[in-house]
C-alpha atoms as a PDB file:
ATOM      1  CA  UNK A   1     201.424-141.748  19.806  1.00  0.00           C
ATOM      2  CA  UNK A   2     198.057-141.762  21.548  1.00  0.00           C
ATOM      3  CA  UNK A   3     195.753-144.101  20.962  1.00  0.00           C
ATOM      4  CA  UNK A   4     192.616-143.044  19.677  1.00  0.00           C
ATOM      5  CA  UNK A   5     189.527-143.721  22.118  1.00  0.00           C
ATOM      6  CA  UNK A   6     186.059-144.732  20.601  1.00  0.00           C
ATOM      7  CA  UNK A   7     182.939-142.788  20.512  1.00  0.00           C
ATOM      8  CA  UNK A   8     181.418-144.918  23.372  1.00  0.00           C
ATOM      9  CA  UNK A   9     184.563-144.406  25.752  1.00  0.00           C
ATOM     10  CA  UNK A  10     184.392-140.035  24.917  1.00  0.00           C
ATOM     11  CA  UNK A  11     180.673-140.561  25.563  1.00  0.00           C
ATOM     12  CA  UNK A  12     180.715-142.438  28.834  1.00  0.00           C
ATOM     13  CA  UNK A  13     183.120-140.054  30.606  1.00  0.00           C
ATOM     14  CA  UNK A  14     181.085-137.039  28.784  1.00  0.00           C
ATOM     15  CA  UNK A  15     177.723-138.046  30.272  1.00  0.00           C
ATOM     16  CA  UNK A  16     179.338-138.427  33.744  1.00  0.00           C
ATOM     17  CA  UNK A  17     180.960-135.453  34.523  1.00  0.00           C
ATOM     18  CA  UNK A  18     177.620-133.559  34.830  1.00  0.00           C
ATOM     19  CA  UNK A  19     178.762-130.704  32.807  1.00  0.00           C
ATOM     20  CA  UNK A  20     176.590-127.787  31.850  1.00  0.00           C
ATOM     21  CA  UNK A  21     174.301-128.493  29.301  1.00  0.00           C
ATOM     22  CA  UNK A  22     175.709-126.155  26.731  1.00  0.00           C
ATOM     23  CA  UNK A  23     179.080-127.368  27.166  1.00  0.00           C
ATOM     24  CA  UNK A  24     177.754-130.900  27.311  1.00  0.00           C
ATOM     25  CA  UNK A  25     176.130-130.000  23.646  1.00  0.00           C
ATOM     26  CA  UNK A  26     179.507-128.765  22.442  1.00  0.00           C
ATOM     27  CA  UNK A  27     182.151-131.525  23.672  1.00  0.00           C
ATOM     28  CA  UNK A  28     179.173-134.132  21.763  1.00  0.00           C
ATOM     29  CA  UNK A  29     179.545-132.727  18.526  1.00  0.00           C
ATOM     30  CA  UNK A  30     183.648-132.587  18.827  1.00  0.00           C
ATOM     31  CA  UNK A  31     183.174-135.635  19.672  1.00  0.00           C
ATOM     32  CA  UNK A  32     180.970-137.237  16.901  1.00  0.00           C
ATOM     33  CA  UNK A  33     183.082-135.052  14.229  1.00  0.00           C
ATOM     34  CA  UNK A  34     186.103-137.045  15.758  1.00  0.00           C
ATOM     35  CA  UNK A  35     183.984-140.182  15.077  1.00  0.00           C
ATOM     36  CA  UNK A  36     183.925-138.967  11.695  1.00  0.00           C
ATOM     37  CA  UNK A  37     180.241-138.519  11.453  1.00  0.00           C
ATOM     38  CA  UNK A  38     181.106-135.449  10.038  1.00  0.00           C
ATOM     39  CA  UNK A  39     180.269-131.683  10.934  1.00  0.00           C
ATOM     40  CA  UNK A  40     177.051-130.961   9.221  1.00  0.00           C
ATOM     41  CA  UNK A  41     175.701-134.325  10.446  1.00  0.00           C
ATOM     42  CA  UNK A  42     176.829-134.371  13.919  1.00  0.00           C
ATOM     43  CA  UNK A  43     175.028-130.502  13.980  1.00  0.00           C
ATOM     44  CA  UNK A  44     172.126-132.085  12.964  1.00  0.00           C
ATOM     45  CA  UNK A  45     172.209-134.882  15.278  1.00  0.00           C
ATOM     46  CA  UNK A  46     172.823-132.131  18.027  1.00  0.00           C
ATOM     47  CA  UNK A  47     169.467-130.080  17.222  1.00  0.00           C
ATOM     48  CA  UNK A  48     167.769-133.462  17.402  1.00  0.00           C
ATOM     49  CA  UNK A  49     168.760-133.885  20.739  1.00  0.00           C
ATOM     50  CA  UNK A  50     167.901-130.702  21.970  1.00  0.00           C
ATOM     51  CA  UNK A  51     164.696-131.243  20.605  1.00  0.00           C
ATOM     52  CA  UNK A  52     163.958-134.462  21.584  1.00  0.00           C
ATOM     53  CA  UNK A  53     165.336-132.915  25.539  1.00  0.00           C
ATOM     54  CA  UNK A  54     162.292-129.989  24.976  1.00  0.00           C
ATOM     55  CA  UNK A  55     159.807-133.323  24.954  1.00  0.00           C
ATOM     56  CA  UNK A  56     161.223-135.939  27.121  1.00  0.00           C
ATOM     57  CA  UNK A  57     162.939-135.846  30.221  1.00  0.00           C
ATOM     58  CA  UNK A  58     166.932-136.707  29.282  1.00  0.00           C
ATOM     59  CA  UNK A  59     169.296-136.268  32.646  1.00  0.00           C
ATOM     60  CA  UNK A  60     171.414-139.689  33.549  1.00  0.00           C
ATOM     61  CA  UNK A  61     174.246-140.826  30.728  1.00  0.00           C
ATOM     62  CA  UNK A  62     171.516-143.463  30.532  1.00  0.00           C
ATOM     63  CA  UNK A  63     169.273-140.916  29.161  1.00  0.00           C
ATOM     64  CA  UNK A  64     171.293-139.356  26.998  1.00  0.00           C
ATOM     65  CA  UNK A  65     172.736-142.402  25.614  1.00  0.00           C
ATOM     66  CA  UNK A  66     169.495-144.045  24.609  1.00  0.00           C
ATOM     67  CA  UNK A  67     167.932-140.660  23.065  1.00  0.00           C
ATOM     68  CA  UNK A  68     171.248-140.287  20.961  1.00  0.00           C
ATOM     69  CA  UNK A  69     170.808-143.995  19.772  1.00  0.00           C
ATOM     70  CA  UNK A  70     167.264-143.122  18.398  1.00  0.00           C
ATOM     71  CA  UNK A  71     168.069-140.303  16.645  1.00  0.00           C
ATOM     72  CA  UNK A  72     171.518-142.357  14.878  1.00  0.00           C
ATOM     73  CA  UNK A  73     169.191-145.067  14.454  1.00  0.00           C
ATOM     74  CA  UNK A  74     166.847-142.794  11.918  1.00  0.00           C
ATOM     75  CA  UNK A  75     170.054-142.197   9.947  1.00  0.00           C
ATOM     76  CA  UNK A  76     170.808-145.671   9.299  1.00  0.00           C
ATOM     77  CA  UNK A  77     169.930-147.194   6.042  1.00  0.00           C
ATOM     78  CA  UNK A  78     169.784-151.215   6.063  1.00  0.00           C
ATOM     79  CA  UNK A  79     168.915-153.076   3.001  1.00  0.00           C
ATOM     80  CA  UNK A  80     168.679-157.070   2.956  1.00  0.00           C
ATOM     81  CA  UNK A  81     171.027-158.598   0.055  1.00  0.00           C
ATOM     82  CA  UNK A  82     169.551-162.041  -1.035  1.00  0.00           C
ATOM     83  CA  UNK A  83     170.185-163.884  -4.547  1.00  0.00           C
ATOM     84  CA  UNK A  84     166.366-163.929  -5.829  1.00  0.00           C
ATOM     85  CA  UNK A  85     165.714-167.433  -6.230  1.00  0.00           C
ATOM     86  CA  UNK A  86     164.994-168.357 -10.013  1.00  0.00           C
ATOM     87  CA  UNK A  87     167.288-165.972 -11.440  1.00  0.00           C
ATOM     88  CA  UNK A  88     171.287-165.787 -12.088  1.00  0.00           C
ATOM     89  CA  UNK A  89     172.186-163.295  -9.695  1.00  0.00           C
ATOM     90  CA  UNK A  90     175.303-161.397 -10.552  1.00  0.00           C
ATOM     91  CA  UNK A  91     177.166-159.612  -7.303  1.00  0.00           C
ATOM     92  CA  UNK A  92     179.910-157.376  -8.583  1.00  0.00           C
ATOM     93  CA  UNK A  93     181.896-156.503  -5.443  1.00  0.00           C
ATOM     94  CA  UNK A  94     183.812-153.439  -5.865  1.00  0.00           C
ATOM     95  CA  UNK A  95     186.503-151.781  -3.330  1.00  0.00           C
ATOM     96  CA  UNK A  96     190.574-150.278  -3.080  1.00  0.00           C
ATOM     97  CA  UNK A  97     192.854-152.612  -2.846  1.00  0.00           C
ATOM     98  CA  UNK A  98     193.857-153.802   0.797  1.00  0.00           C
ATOM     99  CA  UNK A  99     189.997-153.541   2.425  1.00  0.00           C
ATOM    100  CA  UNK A 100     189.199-157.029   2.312  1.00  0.00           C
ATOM    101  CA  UNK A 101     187.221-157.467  -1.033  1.00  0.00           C
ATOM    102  CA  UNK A 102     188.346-161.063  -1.924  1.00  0.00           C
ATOM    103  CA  UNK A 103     187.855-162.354   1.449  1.00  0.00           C
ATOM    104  CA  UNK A 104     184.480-161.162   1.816  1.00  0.00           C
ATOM    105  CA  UNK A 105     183.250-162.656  -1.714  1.00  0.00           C
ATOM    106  CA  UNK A 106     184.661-166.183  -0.502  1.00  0.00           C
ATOM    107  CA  UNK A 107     182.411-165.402   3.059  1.00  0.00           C
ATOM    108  CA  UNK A 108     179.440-164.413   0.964  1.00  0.00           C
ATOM    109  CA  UNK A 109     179.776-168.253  -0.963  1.00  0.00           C
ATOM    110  CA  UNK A 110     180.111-169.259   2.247  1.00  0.00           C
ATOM    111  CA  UNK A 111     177.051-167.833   3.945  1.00  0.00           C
ATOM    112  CA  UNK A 112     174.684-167.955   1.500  1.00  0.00           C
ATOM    113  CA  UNK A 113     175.658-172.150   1.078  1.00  0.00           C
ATOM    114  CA  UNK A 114     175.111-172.181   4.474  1.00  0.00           C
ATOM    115  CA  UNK A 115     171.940-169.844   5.354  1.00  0.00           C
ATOM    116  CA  UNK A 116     170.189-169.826   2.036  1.00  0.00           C
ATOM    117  CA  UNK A 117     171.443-173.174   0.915  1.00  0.00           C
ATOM    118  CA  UNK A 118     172.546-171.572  -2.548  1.00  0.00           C
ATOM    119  CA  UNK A 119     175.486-174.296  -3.913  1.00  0.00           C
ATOM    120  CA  UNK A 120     175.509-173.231  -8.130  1.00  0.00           C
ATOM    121  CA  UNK A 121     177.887-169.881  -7.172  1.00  0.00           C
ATOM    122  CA  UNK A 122     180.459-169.217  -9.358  1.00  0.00           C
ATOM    123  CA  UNK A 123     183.723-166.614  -8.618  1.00  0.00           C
ATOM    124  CA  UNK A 124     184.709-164.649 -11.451  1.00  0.00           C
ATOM    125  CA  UNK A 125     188.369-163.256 -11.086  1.00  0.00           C
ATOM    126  CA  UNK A 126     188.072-159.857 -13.170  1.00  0.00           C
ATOM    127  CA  UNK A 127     190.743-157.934 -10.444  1.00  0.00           C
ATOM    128  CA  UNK A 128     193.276-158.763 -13.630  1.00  0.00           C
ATOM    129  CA  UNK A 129     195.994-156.548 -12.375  1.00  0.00           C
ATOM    130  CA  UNK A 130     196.884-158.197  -8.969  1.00  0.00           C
ATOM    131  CA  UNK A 131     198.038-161.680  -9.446  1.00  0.00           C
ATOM    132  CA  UNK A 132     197.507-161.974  -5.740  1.00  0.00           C
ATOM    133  CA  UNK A 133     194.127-161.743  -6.166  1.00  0.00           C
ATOM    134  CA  UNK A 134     193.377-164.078  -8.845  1.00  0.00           C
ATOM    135  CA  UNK A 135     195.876-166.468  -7.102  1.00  0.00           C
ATOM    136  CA  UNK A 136     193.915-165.419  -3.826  1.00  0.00           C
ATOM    137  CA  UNK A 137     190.352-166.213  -5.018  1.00  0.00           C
ATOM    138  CA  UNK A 138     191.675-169.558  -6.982  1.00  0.00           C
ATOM    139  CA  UNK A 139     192.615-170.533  -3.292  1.00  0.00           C
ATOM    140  CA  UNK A 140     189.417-169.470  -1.974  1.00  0.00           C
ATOM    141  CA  UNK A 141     187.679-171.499  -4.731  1.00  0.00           C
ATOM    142  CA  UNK A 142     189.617-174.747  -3.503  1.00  0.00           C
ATOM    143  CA  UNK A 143     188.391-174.581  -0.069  1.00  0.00           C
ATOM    144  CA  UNK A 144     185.146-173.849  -1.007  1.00  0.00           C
ATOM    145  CA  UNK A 145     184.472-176.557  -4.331  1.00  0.00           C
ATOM    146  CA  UNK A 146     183.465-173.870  -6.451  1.00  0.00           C
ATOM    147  CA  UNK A 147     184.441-172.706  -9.641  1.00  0.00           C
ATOM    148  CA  UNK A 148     186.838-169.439 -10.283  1.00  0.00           C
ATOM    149  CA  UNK A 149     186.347-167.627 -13.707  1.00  0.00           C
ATOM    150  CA  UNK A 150     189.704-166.221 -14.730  1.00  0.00           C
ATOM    151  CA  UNK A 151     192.329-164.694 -17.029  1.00  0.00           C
ATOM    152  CA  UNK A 152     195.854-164.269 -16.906  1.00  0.00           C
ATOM    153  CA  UNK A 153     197.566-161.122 -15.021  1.00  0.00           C
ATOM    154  CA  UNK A 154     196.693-157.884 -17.367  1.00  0.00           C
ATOM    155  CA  UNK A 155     193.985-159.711 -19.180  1.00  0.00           C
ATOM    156  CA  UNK A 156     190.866-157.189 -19.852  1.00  0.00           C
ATOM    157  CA  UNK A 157     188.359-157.799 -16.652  1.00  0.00           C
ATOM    158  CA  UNK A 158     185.710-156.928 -19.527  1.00  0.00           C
ATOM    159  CA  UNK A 159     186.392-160.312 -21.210  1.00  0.00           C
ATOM    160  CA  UNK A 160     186.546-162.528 -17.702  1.00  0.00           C
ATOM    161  CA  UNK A 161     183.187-160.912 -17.044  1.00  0.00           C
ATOM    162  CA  UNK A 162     181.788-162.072 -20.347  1.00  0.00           C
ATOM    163  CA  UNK A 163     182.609-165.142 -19.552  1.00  0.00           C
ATOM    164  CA  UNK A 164     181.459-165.660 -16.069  1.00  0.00           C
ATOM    165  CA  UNK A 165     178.084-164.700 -17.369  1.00  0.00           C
ATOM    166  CA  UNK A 166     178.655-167.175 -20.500  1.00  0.00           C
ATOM    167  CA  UNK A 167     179.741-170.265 -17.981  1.00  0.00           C
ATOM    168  CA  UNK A 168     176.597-168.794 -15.787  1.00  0.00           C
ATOM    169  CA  UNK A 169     174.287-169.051 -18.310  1.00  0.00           C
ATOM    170  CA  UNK A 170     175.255-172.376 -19.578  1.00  0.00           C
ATOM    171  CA  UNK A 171     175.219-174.508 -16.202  1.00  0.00           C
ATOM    172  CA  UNK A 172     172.177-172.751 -14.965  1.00  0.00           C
ATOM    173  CA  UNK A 173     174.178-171.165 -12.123  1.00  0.00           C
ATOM    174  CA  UNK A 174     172.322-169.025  -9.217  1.00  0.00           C
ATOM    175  CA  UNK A 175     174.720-166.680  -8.129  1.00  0.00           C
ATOM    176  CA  UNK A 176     178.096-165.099  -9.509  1.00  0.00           C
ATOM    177  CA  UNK A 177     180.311-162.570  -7.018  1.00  0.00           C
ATOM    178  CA  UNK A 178     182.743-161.234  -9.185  1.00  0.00           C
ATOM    179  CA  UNK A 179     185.932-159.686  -8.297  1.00  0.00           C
ATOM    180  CA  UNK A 180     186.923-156.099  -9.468  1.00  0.00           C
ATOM    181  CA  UNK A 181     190.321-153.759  -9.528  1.00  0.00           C
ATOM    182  CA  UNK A 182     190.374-151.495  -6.937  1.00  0.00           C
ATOM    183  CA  UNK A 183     193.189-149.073  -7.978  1.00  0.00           C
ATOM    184  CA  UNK A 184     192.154-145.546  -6.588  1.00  0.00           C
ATOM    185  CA  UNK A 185     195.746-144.267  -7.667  1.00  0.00           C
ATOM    186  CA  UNK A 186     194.713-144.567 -11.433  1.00  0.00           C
ATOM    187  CA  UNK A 187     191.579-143.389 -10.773  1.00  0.00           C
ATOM    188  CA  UNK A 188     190.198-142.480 -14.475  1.00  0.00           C
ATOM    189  CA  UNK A 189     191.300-145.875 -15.556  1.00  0.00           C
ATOM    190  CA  UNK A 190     189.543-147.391 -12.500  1.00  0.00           C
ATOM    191  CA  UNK A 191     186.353-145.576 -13.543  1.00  0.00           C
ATOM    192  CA  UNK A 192     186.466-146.570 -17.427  1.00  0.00           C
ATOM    193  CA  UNK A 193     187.106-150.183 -16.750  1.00  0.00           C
ATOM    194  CA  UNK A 194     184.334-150.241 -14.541  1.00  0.00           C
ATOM    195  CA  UNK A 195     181.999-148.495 -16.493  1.00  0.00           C
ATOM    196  CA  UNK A 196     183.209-151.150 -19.331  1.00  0.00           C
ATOM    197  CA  UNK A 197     182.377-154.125 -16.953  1.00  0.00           C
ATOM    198  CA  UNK A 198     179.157-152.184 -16.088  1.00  0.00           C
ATOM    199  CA  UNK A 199     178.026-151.995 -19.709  1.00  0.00           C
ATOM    200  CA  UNK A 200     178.769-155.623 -20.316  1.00  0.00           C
ATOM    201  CA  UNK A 201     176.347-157.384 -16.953  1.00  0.00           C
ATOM    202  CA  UNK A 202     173.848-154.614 -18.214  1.00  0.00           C
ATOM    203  CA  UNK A 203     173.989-155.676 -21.965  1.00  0.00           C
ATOM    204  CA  UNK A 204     174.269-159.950 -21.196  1.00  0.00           C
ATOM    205  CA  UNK A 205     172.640-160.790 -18.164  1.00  0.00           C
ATOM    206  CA  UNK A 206     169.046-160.787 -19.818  1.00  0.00           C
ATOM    207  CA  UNK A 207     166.479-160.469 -16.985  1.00  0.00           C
ATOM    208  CA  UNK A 208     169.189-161.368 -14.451  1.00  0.00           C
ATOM    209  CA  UNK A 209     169.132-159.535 -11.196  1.00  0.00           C
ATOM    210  CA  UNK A 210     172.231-157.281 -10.751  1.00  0.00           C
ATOM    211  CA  UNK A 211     173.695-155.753  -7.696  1.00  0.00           C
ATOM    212  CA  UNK A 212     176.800-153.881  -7.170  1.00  0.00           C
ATOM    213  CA  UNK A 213     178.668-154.224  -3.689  1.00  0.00           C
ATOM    214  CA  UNK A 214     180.900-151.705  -2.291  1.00  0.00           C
ATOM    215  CA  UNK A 215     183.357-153.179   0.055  1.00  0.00           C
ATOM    216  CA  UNK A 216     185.059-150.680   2.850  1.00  0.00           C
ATOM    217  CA  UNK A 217     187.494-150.654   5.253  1.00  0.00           C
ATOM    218  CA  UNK A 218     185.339-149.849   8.628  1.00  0.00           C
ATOM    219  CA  UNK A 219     188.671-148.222  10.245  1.00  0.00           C
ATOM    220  CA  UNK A 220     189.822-145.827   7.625  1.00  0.00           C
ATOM    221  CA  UNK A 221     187.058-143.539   8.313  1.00  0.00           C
ATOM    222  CA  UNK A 222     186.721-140.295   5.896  1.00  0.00           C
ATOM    223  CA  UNK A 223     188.816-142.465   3.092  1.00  0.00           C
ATOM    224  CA  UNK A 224     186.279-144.882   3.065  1.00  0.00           C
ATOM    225  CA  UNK A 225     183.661-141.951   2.347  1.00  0.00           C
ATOM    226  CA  UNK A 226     185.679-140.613  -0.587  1.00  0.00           C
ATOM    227  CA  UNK A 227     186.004-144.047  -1.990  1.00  0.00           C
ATOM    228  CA  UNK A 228     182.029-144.632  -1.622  1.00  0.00           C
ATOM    229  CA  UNK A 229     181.862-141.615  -3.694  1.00  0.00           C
ATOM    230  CA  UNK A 230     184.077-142.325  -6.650  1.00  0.00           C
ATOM    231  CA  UNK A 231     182.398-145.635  -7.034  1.00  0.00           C
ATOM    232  CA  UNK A 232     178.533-144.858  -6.836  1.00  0.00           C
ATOM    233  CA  UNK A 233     179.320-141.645  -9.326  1.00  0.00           C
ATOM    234  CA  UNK A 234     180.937-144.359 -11.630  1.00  0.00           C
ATOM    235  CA  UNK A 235     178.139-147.220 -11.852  1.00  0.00           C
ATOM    236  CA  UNK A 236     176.227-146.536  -9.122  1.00  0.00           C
ATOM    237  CA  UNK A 237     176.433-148.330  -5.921  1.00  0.00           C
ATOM    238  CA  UNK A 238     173.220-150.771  -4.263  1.00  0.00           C
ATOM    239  CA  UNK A 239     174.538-151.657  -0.620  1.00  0.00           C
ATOM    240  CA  UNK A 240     177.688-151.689   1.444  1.00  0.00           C
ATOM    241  CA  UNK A 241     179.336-154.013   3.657  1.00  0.00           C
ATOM    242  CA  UNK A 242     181.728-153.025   6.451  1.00  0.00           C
ATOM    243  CA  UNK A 243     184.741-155.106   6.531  1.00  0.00           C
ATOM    244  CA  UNK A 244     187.277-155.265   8.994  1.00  0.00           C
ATOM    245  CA  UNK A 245     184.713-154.441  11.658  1.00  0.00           C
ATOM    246  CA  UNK A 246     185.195-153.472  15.148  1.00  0.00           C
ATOM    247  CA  UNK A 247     184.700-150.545  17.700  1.00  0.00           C
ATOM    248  CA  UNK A 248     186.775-147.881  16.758  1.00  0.00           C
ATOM    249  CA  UNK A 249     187.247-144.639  16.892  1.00  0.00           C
ATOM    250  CA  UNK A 250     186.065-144.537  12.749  1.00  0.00           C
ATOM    251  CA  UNK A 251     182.896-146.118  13.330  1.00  0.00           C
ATOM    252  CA  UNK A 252     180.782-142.888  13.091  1.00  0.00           C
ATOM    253  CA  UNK A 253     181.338-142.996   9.161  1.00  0.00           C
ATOM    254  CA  UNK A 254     178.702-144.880   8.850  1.00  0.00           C
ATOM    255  CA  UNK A 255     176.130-142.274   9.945  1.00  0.00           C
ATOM    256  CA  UNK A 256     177.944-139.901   7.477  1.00  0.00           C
ATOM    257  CA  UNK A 257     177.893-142.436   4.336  1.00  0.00           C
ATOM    258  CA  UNK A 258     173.801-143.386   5.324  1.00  0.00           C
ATOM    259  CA  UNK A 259     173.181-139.461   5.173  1.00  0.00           C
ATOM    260  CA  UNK A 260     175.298-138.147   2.312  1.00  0.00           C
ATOM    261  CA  UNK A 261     175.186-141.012  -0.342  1.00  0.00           C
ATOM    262  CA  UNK A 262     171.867-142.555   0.661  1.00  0.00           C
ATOM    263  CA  UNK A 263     173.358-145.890   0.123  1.00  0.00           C
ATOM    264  CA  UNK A 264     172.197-148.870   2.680  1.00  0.00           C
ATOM    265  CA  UNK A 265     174.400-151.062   4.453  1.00  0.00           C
ATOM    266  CA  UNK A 266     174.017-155.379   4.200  1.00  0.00           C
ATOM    267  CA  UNK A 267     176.491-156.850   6.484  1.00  0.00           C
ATOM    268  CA  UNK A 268     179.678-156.623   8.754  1.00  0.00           C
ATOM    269  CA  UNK A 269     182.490-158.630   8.660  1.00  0.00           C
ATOM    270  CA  UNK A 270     183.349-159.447  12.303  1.00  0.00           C
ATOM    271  CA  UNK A 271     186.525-161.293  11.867  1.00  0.00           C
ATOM    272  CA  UNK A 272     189.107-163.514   9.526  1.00  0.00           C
ATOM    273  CA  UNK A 273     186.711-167.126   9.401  1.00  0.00           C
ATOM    274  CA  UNK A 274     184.382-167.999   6.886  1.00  0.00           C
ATOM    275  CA  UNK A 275     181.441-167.622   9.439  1.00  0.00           C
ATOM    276  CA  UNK A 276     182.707-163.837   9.951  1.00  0.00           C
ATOM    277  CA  UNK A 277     179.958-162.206   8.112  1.00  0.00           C
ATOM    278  CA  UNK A 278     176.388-161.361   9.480  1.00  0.00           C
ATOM    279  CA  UNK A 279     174.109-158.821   8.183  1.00  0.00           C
ATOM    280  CA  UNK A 280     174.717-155.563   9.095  1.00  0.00           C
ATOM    281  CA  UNK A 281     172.490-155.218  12.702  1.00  0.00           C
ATOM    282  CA  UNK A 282     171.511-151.482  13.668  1.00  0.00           C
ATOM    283  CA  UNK A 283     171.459-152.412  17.069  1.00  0.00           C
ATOM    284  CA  UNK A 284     174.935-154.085  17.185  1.00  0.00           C
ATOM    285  CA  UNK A 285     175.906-151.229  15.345  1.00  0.00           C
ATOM    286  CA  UNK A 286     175.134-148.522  17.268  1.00  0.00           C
ATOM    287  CA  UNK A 287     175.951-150.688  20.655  1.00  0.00           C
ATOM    288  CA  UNK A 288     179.587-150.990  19.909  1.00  0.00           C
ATOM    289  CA  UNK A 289     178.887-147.112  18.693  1.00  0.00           C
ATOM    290  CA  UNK A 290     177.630-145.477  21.362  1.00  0.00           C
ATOM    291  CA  UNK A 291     177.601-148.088  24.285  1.00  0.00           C
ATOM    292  CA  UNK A 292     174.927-149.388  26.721  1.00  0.00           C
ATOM    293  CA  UNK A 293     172.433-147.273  28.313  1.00  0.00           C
END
């Protein structure tokens, strides 16, 4: 089986075999739609650059590669995610099963003890169906001295919510990241219990400020789009953070998400340690995308 190359490595030898431009034009859009950037996007980004080559002189790979980083950089959507101080914040961080969702809520404790010096977080276990995760966040919740909200297996994740935001309310708590189900193979049942958990933060939370978290996979490419899509038509989705994240040859779904959902990115997870979380950086992003000029 080959193994795929990334968009920077198809770029690099692209840009410096001093094709003609035409055919330059054409490989660049196979190769963004490879990237899975998508076909209507990556036409779009391929106009710009024409364009942009009518005004500005764009020769070397250097050229090229910094004009194509502008125009990707106009499709990115960044938004900053911070608990508003003086509030219960409630984070409910949806995602499929297997992307990394109860990792990342036990690295978003971590960094916001560490870089906004919130400590009153609870973790609300309302993924009832996998004992794995409840088990999983308990664990989490050890190693980090802070409370886990939970049910037994099969419990209703409406009633561990309601309770989170109880225990929230009562202790004066800052900041709650709850845990959701992530079962894309039952997919109306998915979408009922979490317009059910929806309804309940809306209804109890009483002036609280409410964000809901899509967690994806950053290698799984035009999956991760359909995923996005399912969850913001359900509730409605406020910002996205790339798990698992790396150079590869999926990274252009980023672009594709920015454009077709209109939903901003908040941070990349960069590894397996606690500290493996930074906000999502347009410039790191689109370095590891496209390379250096």
């Amino acid at each position: 089986m080959l193994k795929k190359r990334t968009i920077s490595e198809k770029l690099k030898n692209l840009f410096g075999l001093g094709k003609a431009e035409e055919e330059l034009y054409d490989e660049l859009e196979e190769i963004l739609i490879q990237g899975d950037i998508g076909p209507r996007v990556a036409m779009k980004i391929i106009d710009e650059l024409k364009e942009k080559k009518k005004k500005v002189k764009i020769k070397t790979r250097e050229d090229y590669t910094a004009a194509l980083k502008g125009i990707l950089s106009g499709y990115l959507l960044t938004n900053t995610l911070v608990p508003v101080t003086g509030r219960l914040n409630f984070y409910l961080i949806l995602g499929v099963n297997g992307v990394g969702k109860t990792t990342t809520i036990a690295k978003l404790a971590h960094y916001y003890r560490k870089h906004h010096g919130i400590e009153k977080i609870i973790l609300s276990a309302a993924d009832t169906f996998r004992a794995a995760a409840i088990e999983q966040l308990h664990l989490h919740g050890e190693r980090l001295n802070l409370k886990v909200i939970s049910q037994e297996t099969g419990s209703d994740p409406g009633a561990v919510i309601f309770d989170s935001l109880a225990s929230a309310k009562a202790k004066s708590i800052d900041l709650v990241l709850a845990d959701t189900a992530g079962r894309m193979h039952t997919k109306t049942n998915l979408v009922k219990e979490l317009e059910k958990v929806n309804k309940i933060i809306q209804r109890d939370l009483n002036g609280g400020e409410y964000k809901k978290v899509l967690v994806i996979d950053s290698t799984t490419g035009q999956n991760a789009y359909s995923q996005a899509e399912i969850f913001h038509q359900a509730i409605g989705i406020d910002s996205i953070i790339m798990a698992k994240y790396d150079s590869t040859a999926k990274g252009g779904i980023v672009i594709s998400m920015c454009d077709g959902l209109k939903i901003p990115f908040s941070f990349m997870g960069t590894g397996e340690k606690p500290d493996d979380l930074v906000p999502f950086d347009r410039d790191m992003y689109l370095e590891s995308l496209i390379g250096s000029t």
